[in-house]
N, C-alpha and C. Protein backbone atom coordinates (compact mmCIF):
# COMPACT_ATOMS: atom_id res chain seq x y z
N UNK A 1 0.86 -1.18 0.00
CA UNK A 1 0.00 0.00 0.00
C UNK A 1 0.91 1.24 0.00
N UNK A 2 0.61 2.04 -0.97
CA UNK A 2 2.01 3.31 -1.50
C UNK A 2 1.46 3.97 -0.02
N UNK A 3 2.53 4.74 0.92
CA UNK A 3 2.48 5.73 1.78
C UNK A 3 1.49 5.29 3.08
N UNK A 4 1.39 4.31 3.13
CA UNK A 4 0.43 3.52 4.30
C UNK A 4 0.82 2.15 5.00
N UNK A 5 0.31 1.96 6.17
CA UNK A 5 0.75 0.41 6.60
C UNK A 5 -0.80 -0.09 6.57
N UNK A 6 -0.74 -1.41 7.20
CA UNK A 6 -2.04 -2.13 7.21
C UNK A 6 -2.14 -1.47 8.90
N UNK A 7 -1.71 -1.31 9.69
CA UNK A 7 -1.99 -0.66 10.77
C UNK A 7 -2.27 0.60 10.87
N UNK A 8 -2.13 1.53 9.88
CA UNK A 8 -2.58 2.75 9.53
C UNK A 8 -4.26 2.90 8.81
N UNK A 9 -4.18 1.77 8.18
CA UNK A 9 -5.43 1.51 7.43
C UNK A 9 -6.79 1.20 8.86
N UNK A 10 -6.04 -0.22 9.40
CA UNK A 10 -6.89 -0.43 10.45
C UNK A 10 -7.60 1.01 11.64
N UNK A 11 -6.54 1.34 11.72
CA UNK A 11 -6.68 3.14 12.70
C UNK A 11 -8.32 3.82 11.94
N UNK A 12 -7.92 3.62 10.53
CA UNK A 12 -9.03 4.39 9.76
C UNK A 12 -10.10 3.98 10.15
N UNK A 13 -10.37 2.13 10.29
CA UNK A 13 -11.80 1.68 9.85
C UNK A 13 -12.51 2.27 11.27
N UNK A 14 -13.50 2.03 11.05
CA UNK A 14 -14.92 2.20 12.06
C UNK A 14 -15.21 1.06 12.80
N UNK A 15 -15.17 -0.49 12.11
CA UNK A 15 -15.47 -1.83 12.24
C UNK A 15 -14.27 -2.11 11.86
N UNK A 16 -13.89 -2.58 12.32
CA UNK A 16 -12.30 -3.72 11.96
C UNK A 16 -12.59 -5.53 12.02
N UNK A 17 -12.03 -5.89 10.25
CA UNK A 17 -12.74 -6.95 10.51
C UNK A 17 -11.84 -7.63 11.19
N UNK A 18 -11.69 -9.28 10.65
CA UNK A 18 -10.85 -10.72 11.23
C UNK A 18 -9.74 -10.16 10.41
N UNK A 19 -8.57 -9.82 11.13
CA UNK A 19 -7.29 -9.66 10.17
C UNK A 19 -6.14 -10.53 10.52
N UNK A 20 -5.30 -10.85 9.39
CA UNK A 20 -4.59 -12.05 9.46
C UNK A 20 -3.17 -11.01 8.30
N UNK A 21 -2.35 -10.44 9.51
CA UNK A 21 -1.45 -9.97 8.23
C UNK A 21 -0.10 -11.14 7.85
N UNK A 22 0.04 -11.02 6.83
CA UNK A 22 1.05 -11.58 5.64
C UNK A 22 2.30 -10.88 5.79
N UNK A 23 3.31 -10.67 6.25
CA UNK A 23 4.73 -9.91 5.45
C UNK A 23 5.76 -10.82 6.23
N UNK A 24 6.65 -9.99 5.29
CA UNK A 24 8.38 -10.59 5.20
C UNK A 24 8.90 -10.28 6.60
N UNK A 25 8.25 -9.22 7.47
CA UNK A 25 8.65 -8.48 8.64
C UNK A 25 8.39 -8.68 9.76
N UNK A 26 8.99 -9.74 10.74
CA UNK A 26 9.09 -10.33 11.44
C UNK A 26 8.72 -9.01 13.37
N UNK A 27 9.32 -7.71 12.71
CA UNK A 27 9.14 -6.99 13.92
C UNK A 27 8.10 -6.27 14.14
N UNK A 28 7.06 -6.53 13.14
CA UNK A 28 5.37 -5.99 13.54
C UNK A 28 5.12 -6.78 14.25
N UNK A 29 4.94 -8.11 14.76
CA UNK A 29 4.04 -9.10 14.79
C UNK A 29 3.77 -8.76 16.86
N UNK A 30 4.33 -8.07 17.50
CA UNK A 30 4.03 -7.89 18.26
C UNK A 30 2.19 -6.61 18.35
N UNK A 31 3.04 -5.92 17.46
CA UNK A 31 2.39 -4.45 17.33
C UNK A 31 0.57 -5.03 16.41
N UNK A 32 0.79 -6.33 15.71
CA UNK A 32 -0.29 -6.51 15.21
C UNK A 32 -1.30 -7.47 16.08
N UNK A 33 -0.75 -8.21 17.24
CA UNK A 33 -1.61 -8.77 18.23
C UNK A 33 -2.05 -7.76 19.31
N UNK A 34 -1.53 -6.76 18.85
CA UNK A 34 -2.32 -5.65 20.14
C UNK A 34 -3.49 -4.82 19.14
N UNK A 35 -3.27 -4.80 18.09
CA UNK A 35 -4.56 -4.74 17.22
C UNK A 35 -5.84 -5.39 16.87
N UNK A 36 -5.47 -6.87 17.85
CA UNK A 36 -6.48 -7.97 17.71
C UNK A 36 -6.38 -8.62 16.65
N UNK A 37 -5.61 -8.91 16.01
CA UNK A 37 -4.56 -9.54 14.79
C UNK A 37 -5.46 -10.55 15.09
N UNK A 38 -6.00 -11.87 14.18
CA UNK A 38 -5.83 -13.04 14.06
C UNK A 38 -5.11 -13.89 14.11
N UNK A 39 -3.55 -13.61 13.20
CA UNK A 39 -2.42 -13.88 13.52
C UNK A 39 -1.49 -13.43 12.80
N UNK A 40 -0.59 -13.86 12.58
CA UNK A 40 1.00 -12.98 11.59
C UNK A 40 1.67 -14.30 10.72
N UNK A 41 1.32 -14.22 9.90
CA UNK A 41 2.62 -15.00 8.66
C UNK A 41 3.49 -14.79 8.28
N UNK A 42 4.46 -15.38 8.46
CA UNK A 42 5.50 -14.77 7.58
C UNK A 42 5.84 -15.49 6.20
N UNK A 43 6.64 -15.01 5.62
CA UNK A 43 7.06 -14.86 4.08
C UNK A 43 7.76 -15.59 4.37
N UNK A 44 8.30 -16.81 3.14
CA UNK A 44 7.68 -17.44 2.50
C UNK A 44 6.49 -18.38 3.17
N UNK A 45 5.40 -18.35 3.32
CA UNK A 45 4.35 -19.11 4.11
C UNK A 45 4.04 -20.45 3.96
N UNK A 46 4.75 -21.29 4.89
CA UNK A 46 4.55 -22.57 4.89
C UNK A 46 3.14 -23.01 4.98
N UNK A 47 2.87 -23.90 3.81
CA UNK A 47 1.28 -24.66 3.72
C UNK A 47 0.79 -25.31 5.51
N UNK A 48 1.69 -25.92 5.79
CA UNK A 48 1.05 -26.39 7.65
C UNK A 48 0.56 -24.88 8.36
N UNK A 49 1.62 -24.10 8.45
CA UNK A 49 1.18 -22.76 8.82
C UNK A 49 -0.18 -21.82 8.40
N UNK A 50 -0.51 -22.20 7.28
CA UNK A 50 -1.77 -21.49 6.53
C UNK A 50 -2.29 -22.49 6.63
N UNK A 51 -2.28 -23.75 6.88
CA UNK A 51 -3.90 -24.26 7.56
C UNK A 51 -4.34 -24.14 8.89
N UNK A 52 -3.32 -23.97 9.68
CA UNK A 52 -3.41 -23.66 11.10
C UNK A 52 -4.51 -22.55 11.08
N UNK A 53 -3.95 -20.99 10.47
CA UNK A 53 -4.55 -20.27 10.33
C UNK A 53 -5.75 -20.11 9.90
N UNK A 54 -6.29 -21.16 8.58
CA UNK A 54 -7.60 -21.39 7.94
C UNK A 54 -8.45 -21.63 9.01
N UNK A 55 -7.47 -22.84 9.75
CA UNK A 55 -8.34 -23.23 10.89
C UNK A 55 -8.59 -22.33 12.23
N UNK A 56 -8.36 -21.76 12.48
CA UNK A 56 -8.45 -20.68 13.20
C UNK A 56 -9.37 -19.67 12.99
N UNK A 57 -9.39 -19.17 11.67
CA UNK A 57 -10.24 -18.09 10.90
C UNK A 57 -11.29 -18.89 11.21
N UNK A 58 -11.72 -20.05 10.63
CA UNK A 58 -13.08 -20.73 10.69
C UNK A 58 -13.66 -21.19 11.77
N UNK A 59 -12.64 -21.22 12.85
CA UNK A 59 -13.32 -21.51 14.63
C UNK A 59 -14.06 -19.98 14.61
N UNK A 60 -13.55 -19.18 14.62
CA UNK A 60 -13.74 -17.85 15.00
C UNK A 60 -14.81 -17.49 14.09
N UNK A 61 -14.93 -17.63 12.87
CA UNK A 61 -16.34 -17.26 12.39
C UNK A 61 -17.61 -17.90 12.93
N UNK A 62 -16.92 -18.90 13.40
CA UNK A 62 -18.38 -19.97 13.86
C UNK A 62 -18.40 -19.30 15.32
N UNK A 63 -17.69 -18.90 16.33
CA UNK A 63 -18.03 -18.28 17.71
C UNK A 63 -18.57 -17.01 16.90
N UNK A 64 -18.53 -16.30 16.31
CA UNK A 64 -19.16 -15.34 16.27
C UNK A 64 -20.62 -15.50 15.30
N UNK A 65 -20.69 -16.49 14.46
CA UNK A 65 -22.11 -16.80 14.07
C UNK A 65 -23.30 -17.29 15.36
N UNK A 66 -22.48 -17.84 16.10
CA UNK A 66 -23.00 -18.36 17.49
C UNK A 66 -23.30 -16.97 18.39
N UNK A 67 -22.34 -16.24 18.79
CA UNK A 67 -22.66 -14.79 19.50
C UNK A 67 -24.15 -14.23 18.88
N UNK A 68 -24.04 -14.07 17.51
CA UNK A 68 -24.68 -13.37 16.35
C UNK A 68 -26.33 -14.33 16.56
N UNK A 69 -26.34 -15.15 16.26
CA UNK A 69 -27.72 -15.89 17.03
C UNK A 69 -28.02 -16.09 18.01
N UNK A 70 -27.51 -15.72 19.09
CA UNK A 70 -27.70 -15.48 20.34
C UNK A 70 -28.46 -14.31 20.34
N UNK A 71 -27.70 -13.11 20.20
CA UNK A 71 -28.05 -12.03 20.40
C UNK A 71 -28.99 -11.39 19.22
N UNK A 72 -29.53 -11.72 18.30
CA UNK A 72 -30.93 -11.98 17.86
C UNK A 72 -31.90 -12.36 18.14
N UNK A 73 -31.70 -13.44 19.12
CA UNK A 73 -32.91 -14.26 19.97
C UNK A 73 -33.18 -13.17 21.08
N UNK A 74 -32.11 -12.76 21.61
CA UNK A 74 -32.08 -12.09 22.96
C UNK A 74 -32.76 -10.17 22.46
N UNK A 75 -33.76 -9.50 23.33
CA UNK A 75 -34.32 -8.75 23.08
C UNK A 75 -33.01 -7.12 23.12
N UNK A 76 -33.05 -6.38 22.36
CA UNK A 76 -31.98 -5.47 22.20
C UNK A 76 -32.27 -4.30 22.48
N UNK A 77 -31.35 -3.53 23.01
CA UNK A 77 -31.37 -2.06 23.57
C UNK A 77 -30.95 -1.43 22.92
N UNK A 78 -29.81 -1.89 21.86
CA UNK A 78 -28.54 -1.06 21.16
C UNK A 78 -29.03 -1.30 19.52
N UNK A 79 -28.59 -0.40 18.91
CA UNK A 79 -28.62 -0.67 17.49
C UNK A 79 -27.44 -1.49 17.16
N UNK A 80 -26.98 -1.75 16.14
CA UNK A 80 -25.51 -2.70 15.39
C UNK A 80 -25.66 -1.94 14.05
N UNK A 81 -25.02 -1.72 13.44
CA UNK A 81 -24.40 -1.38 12.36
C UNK A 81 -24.66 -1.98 10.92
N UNK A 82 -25.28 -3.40 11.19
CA UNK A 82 -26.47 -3.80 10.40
C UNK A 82 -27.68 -3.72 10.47
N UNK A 83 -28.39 -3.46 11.49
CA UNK A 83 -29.44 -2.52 11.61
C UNK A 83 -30.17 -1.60 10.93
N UNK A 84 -31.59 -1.71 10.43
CA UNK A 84 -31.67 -0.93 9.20
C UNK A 84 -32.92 0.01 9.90
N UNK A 85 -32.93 1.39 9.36
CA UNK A 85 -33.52 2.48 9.69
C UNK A 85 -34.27 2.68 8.44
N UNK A 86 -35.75 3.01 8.60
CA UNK A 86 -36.80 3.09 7.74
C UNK A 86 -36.70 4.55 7.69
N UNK A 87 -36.57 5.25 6.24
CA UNK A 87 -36.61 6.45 5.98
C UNK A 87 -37.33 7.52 5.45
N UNK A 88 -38.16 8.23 5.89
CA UNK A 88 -39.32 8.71 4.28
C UNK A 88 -38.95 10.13 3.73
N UNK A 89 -39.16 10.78 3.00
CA UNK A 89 -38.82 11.82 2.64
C UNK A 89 -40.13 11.93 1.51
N UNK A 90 -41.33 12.77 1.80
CA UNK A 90 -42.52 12.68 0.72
C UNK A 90 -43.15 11.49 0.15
N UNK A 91 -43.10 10.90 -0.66
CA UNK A 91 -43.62 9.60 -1.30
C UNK A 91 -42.26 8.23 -1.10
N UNK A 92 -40.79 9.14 -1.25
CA UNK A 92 -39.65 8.30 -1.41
C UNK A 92 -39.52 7.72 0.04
N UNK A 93 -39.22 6.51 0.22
CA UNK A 93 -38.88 5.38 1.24
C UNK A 93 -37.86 4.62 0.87
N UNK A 94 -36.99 4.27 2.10
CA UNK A 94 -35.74 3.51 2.10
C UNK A 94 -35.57 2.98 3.24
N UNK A 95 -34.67 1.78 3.08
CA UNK A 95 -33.99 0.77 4.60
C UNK A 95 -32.63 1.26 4.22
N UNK A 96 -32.26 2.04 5.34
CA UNK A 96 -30.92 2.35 4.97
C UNK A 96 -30.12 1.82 6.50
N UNK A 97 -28.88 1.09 6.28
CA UNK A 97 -28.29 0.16 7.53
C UNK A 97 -27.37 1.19 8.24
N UNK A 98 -27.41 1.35 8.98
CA UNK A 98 -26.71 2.09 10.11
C UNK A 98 -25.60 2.39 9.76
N UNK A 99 -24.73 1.54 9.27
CA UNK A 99 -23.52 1.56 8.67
C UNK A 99 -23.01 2.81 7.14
N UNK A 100 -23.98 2.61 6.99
CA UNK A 100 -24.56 3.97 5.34
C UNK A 100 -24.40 5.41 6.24
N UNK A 101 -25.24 5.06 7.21
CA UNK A 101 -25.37 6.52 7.88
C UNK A 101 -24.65 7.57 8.00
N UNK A 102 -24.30 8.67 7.80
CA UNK A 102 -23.10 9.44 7.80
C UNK A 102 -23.49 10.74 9.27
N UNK A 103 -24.95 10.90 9.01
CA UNK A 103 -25.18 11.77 9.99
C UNK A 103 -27.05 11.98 10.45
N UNK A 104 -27.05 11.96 11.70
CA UNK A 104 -28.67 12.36 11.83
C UNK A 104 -28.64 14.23 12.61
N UNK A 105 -29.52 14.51 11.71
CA UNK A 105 -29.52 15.84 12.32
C UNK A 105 -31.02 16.29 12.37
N UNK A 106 -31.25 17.31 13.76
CA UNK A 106 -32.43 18.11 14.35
C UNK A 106 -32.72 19.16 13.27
N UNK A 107 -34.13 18.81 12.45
CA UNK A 107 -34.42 20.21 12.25
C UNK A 107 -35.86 20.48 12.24
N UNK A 108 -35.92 21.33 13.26
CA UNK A 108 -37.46 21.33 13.89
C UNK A 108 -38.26 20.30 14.81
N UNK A 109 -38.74 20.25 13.65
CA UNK A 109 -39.86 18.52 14.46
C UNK A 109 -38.97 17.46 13.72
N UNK A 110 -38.45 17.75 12.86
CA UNK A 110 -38.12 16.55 11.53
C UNK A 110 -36.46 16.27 11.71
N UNK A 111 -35.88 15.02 11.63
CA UNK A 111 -34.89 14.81 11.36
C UNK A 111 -34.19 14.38 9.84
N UNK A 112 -33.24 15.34 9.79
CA UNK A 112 -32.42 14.68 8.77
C UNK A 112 -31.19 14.14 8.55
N UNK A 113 -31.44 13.07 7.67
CA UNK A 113 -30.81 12.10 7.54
C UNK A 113 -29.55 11.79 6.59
N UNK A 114 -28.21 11.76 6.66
CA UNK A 114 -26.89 11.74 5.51
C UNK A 114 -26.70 10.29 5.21
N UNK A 115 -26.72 10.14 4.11
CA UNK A 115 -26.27 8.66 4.08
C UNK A 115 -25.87 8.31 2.01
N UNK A 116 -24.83 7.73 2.18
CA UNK A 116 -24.31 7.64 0.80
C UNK A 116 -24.30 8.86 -0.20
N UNK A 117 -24.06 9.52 0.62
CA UNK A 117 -23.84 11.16 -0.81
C UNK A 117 -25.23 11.39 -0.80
N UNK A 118 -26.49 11.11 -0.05
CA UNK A 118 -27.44 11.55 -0.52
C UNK A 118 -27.65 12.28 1.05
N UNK A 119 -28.93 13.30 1.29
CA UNK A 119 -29.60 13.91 2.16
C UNK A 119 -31.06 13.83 2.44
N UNK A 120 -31.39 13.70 2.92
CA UNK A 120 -32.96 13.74 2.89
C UNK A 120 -33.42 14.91 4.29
């Protein structure tokens, strides 16, 4: 990535997904388990090593498909970020997911709503 690290990138996101970094550079690998790393490979990547990891990635999607139906069953206080917000603006209607959202703002009685380059 020209002028960036993958730890610079991560800083950016909002949601950070399952990350599993790849490099030749043996002296991140501290700095990327305090990021919640998945884990660290190194270069050249031995096949036993990348199934370890496969296997790992795929425990972990399944605890969190498990969290994820749990807490669907279970009654909610909080929104999530997949969460979708019903929108009207005159005749026009939309499900727009929390995640789209850019901004809710007071005006008057009415709120408005930012989401994907659009306004309502």
């Amino acid at each position: 990535m020209p002028e960036k690290t993958g730890f610079d990138l991560l800083e950016e996101l909002d949601y950070v997904p399952l990350v599993v970094f790849i490099t030749a550079y043996d002296e991140f690998a501290l700095q990327a388990f305090q990021v919640n790393a998945l884990d660290y490979l190194l270069k050249p990547i031995e096949p036993e090593r990348l199934t370890e990891t496969l296997k790992k990635l795929e425990k972990k999607l399944e605890e969190l498909k498990k969290e994820d139906e749990f807490t669907t069953d279970a009654p909610k206080d909080k929104l999530a970020l997949n969460d979708q917000v019903f929108v009207k603006d005159g005749d026009k209607c939309w499900f727009v997911k929390l995640a789209n959202v850019r901004l809710f703002e007071s005006d008057g009685n009415y709120i408005k709503v930012y989401f994907e380059k659009i306004s309502l």
